[in-house]
C-alpha atoms as a PDB file:
ATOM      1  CA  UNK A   1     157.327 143.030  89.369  1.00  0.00           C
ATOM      2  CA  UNK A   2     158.800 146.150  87.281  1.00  0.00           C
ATOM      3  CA  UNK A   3     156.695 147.166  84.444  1.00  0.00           C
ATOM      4  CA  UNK A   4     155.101 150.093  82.100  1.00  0.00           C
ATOM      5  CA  UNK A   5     151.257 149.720  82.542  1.00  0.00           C
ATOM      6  CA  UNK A   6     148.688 152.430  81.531  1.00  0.00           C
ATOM      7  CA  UNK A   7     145.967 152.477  84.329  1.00  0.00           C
ATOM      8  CA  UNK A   8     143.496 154.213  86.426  1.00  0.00           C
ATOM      9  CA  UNK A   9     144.493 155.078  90.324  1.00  0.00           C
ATOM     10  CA  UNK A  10     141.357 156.277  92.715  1.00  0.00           C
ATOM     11  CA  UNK A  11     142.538 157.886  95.649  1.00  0.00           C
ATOM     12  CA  UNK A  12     140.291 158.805  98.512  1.00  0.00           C
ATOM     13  CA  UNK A  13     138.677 159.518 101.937  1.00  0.00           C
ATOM     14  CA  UNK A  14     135.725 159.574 103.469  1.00  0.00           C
ATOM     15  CA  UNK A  15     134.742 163.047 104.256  1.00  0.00           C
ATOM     16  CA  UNK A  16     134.494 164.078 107.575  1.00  0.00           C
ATOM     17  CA  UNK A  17     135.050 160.880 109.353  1.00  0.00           C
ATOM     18  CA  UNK A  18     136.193 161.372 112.308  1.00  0.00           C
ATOM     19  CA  UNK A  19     132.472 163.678 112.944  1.00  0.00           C
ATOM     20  CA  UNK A  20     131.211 159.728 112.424  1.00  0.00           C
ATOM     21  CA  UNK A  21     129.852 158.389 115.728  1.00  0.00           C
ATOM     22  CA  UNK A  22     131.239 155.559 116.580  1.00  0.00           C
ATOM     23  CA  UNK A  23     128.417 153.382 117.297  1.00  0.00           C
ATOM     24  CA  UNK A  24     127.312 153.823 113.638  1.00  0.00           C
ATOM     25  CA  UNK A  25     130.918 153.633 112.074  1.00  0.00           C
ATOM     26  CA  UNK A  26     131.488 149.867 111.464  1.00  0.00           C
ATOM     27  CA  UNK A  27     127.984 149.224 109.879  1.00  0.00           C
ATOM     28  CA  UNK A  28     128.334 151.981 107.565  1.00  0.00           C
ATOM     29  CA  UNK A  29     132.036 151.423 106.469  1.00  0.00           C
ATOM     30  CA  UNK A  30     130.295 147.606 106.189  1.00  0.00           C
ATOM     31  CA  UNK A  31     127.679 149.555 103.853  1.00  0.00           C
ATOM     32  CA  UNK A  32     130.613 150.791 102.228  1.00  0.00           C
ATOM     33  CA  UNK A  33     132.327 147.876 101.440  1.00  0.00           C
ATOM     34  CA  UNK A  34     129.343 146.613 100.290  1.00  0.00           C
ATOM     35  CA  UNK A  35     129.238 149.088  97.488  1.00  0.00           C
ATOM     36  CA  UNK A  36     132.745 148.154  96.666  1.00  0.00           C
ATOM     37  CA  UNK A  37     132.285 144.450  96.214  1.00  0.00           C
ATOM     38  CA  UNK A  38     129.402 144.911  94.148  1.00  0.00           C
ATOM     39  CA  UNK A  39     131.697 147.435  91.777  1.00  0.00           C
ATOM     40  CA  UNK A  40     134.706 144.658  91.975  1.00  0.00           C
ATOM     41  CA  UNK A  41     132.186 141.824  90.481  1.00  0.00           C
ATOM     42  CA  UNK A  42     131.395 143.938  87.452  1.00  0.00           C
ATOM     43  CA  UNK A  43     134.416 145.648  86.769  1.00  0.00           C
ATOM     44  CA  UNK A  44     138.147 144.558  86.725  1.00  0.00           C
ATOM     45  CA  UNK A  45     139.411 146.448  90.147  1.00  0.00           C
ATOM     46  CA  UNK A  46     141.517 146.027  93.024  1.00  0.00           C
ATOM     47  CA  UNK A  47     141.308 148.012  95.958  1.00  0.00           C
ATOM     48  CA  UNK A  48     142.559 148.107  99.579  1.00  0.00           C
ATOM     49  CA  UNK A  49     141.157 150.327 102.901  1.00  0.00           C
ATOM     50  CA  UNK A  50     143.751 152.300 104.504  1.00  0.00           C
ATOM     51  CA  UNK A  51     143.472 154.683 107.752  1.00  0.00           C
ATOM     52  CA  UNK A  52     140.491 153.511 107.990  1.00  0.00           C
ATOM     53  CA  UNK A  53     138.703 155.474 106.143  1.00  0.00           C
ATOM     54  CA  UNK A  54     140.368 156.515 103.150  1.00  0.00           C
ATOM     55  CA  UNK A  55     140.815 153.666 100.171  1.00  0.00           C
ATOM     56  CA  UNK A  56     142.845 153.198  96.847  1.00  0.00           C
ATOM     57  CA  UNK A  57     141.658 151.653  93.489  1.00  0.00           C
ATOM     58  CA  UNK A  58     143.096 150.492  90.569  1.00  0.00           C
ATOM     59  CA  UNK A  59     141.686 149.552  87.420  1.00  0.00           C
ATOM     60  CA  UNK A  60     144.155 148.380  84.480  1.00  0.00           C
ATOM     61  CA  UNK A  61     141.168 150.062  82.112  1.00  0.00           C
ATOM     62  CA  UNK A  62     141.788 153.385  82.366  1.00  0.00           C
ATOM     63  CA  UNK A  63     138.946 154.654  80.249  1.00  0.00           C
ATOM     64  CA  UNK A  64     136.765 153.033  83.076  1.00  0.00           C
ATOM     65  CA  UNK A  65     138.351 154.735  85.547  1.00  0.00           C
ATOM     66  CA  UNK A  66     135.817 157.744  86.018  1.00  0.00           C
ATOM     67  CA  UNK A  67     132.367 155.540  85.730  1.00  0.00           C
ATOM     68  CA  UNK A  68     134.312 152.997  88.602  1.00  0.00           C
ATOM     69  CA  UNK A  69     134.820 156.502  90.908  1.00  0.00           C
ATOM     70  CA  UNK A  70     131.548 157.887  90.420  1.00  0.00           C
ATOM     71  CA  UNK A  71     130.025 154.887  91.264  1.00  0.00           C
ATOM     72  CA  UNK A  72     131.747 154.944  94.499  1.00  0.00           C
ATOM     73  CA  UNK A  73     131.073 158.254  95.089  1.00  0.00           C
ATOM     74  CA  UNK A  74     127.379 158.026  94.740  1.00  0.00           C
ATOM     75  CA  UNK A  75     127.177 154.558  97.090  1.00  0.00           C
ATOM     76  CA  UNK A  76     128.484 156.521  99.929  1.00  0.00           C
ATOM     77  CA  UNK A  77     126.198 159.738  98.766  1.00  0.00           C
ATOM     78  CA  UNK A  78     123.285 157.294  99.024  1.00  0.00           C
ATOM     79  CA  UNK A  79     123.452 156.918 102.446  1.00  0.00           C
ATOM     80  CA  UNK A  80     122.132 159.483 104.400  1.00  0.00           C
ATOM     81  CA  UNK A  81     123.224 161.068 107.561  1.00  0.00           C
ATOM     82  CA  UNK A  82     121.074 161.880 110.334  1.00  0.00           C
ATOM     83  CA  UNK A  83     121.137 165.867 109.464  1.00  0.00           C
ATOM     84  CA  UNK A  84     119.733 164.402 106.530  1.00  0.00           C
ATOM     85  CA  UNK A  85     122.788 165.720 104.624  1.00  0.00           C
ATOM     86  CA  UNK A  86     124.381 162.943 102.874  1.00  0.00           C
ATOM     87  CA  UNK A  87     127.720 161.660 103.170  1.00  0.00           C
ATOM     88  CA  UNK A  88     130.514 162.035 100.900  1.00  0.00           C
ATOM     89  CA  UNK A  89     134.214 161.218  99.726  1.00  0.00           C
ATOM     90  CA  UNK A  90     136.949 162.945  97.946  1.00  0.00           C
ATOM     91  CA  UNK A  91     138.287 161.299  95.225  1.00  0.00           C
ATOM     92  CA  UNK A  92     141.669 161.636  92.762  1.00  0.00           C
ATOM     93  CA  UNK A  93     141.717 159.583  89.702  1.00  0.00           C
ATOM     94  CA  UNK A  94     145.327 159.855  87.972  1.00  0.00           C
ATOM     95  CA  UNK A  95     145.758 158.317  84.669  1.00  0.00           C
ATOM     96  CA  UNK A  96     149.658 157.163  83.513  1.00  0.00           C
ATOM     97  CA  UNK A  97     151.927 154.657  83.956  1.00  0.00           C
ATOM     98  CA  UNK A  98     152.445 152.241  86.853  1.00  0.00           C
ATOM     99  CA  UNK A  99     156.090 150.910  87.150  1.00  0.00           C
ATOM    100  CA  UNK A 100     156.219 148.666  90.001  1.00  0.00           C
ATOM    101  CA  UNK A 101     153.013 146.702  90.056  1.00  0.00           C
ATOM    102  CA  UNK A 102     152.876 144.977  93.882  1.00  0.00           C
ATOM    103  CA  UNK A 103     149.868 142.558  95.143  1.00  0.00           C
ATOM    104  CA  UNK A 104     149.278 145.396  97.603  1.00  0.00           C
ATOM    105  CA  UNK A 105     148.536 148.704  96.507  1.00  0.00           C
ATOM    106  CA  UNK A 106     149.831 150.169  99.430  1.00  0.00           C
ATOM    107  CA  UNK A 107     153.656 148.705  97.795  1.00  0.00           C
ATOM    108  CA  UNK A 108     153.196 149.894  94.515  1.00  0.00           C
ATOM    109  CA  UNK A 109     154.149 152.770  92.892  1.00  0.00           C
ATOM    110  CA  UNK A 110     154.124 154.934  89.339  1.00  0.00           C
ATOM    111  CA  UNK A 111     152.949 158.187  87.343  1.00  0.00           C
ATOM    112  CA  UNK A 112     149.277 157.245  88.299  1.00  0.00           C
ATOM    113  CA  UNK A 113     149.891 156.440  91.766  1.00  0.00           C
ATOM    114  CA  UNK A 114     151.565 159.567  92.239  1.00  0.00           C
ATOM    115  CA  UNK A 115     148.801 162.154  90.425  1.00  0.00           C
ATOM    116  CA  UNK A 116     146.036 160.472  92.143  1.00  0.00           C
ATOM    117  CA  UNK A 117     147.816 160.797  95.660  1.00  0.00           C
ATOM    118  CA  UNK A 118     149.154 164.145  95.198  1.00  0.00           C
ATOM    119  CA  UNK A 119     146.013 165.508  93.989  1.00  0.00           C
ATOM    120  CA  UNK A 120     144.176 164.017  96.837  1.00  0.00           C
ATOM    121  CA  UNK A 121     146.083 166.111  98.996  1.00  0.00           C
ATOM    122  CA  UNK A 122     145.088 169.788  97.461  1.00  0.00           C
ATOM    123  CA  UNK A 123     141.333 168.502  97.101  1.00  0.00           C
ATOM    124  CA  UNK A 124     141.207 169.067 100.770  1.00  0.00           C
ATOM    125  CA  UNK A 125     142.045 172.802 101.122  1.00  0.00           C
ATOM    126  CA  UNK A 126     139.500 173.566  98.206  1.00  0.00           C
ATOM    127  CA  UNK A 127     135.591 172.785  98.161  1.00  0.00           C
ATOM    128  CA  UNK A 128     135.813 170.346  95.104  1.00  0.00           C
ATOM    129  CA  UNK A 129     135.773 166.620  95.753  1.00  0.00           C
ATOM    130  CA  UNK A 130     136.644 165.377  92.417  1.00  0.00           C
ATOM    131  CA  UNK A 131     139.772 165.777  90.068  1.00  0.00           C
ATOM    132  CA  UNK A 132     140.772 164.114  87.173  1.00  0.00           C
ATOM    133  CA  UNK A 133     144.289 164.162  86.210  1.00  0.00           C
ATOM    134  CA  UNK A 134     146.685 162.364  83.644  1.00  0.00           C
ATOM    135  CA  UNK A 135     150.141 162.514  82.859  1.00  0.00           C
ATOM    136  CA  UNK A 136     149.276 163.336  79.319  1.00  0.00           C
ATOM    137  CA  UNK A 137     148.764 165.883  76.935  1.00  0.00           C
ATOM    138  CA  UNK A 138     144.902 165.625  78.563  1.00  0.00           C
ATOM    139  CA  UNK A 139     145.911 166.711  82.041  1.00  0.00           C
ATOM    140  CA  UNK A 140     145.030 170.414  82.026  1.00  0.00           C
ATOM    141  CA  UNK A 141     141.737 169.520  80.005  1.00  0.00           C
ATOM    142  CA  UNK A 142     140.429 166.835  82.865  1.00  0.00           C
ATOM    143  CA  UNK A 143     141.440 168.935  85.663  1.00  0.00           C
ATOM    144  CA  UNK A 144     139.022 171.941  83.869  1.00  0.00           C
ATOM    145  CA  UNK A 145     136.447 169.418  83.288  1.00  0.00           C
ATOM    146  CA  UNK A 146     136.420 167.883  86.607  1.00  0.00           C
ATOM    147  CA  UNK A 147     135.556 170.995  87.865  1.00  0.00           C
ATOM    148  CA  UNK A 148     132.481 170.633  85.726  1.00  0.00           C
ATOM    149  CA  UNK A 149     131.388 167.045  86.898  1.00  0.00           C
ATOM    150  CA  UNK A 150     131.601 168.255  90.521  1.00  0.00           C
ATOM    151  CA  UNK A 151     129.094 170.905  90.105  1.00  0.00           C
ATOM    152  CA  UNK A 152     126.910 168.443  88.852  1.00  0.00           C
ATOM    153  CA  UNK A 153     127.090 165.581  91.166  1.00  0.00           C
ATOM    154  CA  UNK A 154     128.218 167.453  94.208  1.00  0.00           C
ATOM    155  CA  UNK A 155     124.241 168.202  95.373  1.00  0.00           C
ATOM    156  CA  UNK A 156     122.404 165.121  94.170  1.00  0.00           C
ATOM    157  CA  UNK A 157     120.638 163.202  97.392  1.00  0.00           C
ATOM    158  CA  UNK A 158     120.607 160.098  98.753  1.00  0.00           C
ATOM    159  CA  UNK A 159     117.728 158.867  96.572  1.00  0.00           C
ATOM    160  CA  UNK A 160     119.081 160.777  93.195  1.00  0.00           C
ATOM    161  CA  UNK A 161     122.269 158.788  94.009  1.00  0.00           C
ATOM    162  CA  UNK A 162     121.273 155.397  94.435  1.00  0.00           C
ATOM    163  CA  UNK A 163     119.510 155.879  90.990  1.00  0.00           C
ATOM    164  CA  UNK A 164     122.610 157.291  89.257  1.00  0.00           C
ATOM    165  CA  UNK A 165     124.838 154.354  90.791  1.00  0.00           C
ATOM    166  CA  UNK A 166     122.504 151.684  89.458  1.00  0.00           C
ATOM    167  CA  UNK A 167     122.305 153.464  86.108  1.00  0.00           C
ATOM    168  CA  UNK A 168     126.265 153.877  86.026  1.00  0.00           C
ATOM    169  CA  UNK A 169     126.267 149.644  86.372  1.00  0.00           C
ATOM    170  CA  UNK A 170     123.916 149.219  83.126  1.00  0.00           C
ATOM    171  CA  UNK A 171     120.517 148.404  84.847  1.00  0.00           C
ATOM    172  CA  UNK A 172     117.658 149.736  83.088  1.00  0.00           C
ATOM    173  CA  UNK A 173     114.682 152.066  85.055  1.00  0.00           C
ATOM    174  CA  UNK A 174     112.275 149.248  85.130  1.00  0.00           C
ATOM    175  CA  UNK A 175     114.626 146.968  87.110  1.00  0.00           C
ATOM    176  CA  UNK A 176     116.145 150.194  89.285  1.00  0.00           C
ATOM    177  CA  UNK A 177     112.051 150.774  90.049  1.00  0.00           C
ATOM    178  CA  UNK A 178     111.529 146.899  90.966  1.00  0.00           C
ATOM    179  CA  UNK A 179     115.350 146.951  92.988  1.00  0.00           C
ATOM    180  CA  UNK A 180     113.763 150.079  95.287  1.00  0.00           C
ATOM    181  CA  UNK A 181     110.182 149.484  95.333  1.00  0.00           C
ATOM    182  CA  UNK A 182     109.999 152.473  93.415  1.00  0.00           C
ATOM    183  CA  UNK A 183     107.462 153.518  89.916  1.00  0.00           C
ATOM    184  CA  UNK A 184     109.261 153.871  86.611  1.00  0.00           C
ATOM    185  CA  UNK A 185     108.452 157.398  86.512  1.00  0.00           C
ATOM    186  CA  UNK A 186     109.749 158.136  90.039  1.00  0.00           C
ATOM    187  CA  UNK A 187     112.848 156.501  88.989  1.00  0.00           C
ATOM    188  CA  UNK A 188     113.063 158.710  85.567  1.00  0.00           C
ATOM    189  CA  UNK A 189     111.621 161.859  87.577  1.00  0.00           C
ATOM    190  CA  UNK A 190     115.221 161.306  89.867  1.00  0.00           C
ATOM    191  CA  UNK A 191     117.444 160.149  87.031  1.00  0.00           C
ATOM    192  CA  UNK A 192     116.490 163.729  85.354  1.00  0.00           C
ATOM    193  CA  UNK A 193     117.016 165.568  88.579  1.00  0.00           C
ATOM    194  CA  UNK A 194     120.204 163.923  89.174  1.00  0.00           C
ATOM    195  CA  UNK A 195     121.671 165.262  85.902  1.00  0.00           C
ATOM    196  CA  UNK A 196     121.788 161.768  84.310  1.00  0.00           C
ATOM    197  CA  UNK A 197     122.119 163.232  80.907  1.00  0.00           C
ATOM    198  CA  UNK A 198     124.917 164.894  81.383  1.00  0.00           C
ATOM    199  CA  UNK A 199     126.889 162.229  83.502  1.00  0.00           C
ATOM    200  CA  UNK A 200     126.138 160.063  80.859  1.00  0.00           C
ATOM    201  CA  UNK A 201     127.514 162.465  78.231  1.00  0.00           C
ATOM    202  CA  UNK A 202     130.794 163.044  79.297  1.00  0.00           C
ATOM    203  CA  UNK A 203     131.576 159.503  80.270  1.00  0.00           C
ATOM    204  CA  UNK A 204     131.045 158.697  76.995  1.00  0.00           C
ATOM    205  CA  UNK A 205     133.564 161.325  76.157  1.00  0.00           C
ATOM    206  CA  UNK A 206     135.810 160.117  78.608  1.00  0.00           C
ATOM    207  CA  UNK A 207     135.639 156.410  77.809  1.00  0.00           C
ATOM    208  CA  UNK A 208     136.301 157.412  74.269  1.00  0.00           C
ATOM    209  CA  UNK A 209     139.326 159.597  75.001  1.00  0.00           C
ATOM    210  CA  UNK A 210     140.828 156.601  76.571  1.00  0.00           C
ATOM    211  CA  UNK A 211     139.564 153.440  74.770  1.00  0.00           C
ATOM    212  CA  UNK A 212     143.143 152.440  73.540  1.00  0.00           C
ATOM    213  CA  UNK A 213     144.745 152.832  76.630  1.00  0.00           C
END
């Protein structure tokens, strides 16, 4: 089916993968998926596993598209690896049109498709593991700005994470400190360290600079 259809593409891989033992791998991409099926029930999204462990998104609300790919980023941040590090995933959301809209995202094709794969591709030969791009007169703004948002969510922990992602789907810190056993304060003392405020801030910038599309 041909058509011209604003939306949101989220490219990305699991970093470091392949360092994944094996007898651990198909629980946690299972914990992965998990994560994704809870962001497909709130939010309009589609999204299909590729490789094995790299995954596309799409989400015909653009303005969403940056809450939907942080939360996926901090599910797999908020599960930690046995170095106690974290692990994490690169991710390219490109913003513009989508000409040939398939049932499989691995058949269609467009503006967004091609930003969000493309940019995928230089994320890996720099130390950032976010970038925002559009096909717009916003492109060179988001790519600056992403830039930004890494620095701020690139260090948060397991613990800072899984607060941030239930904050990022609307739940309040009373029900986050009931979901993980957990005092309010704990829960606020995490949300603060995790740089809530400002994650908060620019997503309201973001949804705003793309409400209409």
């Amino acid at each position: 089916m041909k058509l011209s259809l604003i939306a949101g593409i989220i490219t990305a891989d699991i970093v470091e993968s392949t360092e994944i033992r094996l007898d651990i791998r198909e629980k946690l991409f299972t914990q992965f998926n998990d994560g994704l099926k809870q962001i497909k029930e709130q939010f309009n999204i589609e999204y299909e596993w590729y490789r094995g462990d790299a995954l596309q998104v799409k989400t015909i609300n653009s303005g969403l598209s940056i809450r939907i790919a942080l939360l996926i980023k901090l599910w797999i941040k908020s599960f930690e690896k046995e170095t106690k590090k974290s692990y994490d995933v690169r991710l390219s959301v490109g913003i513009g049109k989508i000409e040939l809209d398939k049932k499989e995202l691995s058949l269609s094709d467009g503006e967004a498709f091609r930003i969000s794969g493309r940019n995928l591709d230089s994320l890996k030969s720099t130390k950032q593991s976010i970038i925002i791009d559009s096909n717009d007169s916003n492109s060179n703004s988001l790519k600056a700005e992403s830039i930004l948002l890494n620095a701020i969510i690139d260090n948060v922990t397991p613990i800072q994470s899984k607060v941030l992602f239930f904050k990022l789907k609307g739940f309040k810190e009373e029900e986050i400190a009931k979901k993980l056993g957990l005092a309010q304060s704990t829960i606020n003392q995490h949300s603060n360290s995790g740089n809530w405020n400002a994650i908060s801030k620019y997503l309201d910038y973001f949804e705003k600079l793309y409400a209409n599309a």
